[in-house]
Protein backbone atom coordinates (compact mmCIF):
# COMPACT_ATOMS: atom_id res chain seq x y z
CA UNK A 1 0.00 0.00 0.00
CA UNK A 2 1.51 3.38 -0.53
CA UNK A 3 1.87 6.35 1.55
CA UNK A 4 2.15 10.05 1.27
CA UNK A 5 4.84 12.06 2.15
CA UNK A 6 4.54 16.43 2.34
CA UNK A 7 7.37 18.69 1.54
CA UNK A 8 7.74 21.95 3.17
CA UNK A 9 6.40 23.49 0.24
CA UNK A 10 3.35 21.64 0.49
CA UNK A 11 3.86 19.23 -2.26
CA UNK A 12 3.54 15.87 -1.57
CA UNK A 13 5.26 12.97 -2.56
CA UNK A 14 3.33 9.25 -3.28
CA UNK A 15 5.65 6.56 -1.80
CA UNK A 16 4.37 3.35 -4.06
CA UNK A 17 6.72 0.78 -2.63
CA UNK A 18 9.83 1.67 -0.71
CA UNK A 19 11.30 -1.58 -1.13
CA UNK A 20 11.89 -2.87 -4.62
CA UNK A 21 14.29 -2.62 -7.67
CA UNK A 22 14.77 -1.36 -10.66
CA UNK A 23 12.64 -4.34 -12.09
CA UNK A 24 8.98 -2.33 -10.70
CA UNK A 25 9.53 1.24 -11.56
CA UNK A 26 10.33 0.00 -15.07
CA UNK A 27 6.90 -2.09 -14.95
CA UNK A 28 5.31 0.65 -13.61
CA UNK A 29 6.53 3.25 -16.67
CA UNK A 30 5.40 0.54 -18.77
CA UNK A 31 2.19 0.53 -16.94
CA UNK A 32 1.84 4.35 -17.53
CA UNK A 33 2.42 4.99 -20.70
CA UNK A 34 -0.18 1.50 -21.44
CA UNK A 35 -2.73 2.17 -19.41
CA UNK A 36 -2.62 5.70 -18.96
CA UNK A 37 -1.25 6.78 -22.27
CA UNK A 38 1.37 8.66 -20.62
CA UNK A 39 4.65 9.71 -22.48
CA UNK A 40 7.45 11.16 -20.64
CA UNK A 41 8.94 14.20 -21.51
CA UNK A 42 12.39 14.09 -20.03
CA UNK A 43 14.53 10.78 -18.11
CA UNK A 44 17.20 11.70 -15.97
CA UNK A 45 19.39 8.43 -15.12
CA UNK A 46 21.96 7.93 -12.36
CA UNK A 47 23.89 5.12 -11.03
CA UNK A 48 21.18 5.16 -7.75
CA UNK A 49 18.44 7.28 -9.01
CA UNK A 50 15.85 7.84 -11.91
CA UNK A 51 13.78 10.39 -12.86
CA UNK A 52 11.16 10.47 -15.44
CA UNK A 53 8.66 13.76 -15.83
CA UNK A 54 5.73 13.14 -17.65
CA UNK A 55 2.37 14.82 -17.76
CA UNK A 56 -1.17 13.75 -16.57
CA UNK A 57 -4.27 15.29 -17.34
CA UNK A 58 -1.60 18.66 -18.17
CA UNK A 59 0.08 18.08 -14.71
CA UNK A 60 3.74 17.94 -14.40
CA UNK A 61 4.66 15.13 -12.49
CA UNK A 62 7.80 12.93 -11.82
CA UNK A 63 8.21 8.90 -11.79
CA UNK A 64 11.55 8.81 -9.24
CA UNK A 65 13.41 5.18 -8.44
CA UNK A 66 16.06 4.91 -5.74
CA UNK A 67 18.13 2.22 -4.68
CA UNK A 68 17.18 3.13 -1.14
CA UNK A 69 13.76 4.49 -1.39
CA UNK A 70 12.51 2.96 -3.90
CA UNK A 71 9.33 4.22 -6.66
CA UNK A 72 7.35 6.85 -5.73
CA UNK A 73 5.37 9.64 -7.86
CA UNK A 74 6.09 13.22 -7.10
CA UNK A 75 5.30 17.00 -8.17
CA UNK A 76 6.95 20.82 -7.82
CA UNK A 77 3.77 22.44 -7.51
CA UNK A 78 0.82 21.97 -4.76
CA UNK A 79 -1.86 22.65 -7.20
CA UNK A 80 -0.86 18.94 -8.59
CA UNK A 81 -1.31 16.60 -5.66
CA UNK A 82 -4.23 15.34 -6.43
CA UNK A 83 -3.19 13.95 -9.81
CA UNK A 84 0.20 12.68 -8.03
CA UNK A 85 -2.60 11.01 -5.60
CA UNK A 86 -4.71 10.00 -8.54
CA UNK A 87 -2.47 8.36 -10.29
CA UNK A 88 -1.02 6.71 -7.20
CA UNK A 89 -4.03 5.57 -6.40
CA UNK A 90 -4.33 3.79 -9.98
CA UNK A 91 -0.80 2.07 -9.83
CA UNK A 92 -1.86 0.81 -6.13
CA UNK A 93 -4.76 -0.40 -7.53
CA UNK A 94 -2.89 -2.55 -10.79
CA UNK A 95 0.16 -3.84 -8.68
CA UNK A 96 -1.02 -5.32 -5.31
């Protein structure tokens, strides 16, 4: 089940398993751009951590993988936490 973390700025941050591997953030980008028709914009690819900003519904919004932390679903802005929880919600609902 995933959780919700809040920045300071308000945004917040959907935790969708904080223990896995690369193996389910790549199944869940698969996932996304299936299911939701999503098509990311911009990948950023380190040796621990990936970033990949798509849109939703014209929201800006991040798919993020860490070795440590694991996938979660993020945003800059406040005014798009509901998608981040939206489509949180969906991947919750497709992978457990």
């Amino acid at each position: 089940m995933s959780y919700q973390l809040t920045t300071n700025m308000g945004t917040v941050e959907a935790v969708i398993d904080d223990n896995c591997g690369i193996k389910k953030f790549n199944s869940i980008a698969n996932m996304l751009m299936r299911e939701l028709k999503v098509k990311f914009l911009g990948k950023i690819d380190d040796s621990d951590t990936v970033d990949w900003h798509f849109k939703y519904k014209g929201h800006p919004l991040t798919l993020h993988y860490n070795i440590y932390n694991g996938v979660s679903i993020f945003t800059q802005n406040r005014n798009d936490n509901e998608a981040v929880n939206e489509v949180a919600k969906y991947v919750e609902s497709k992978t457990y």
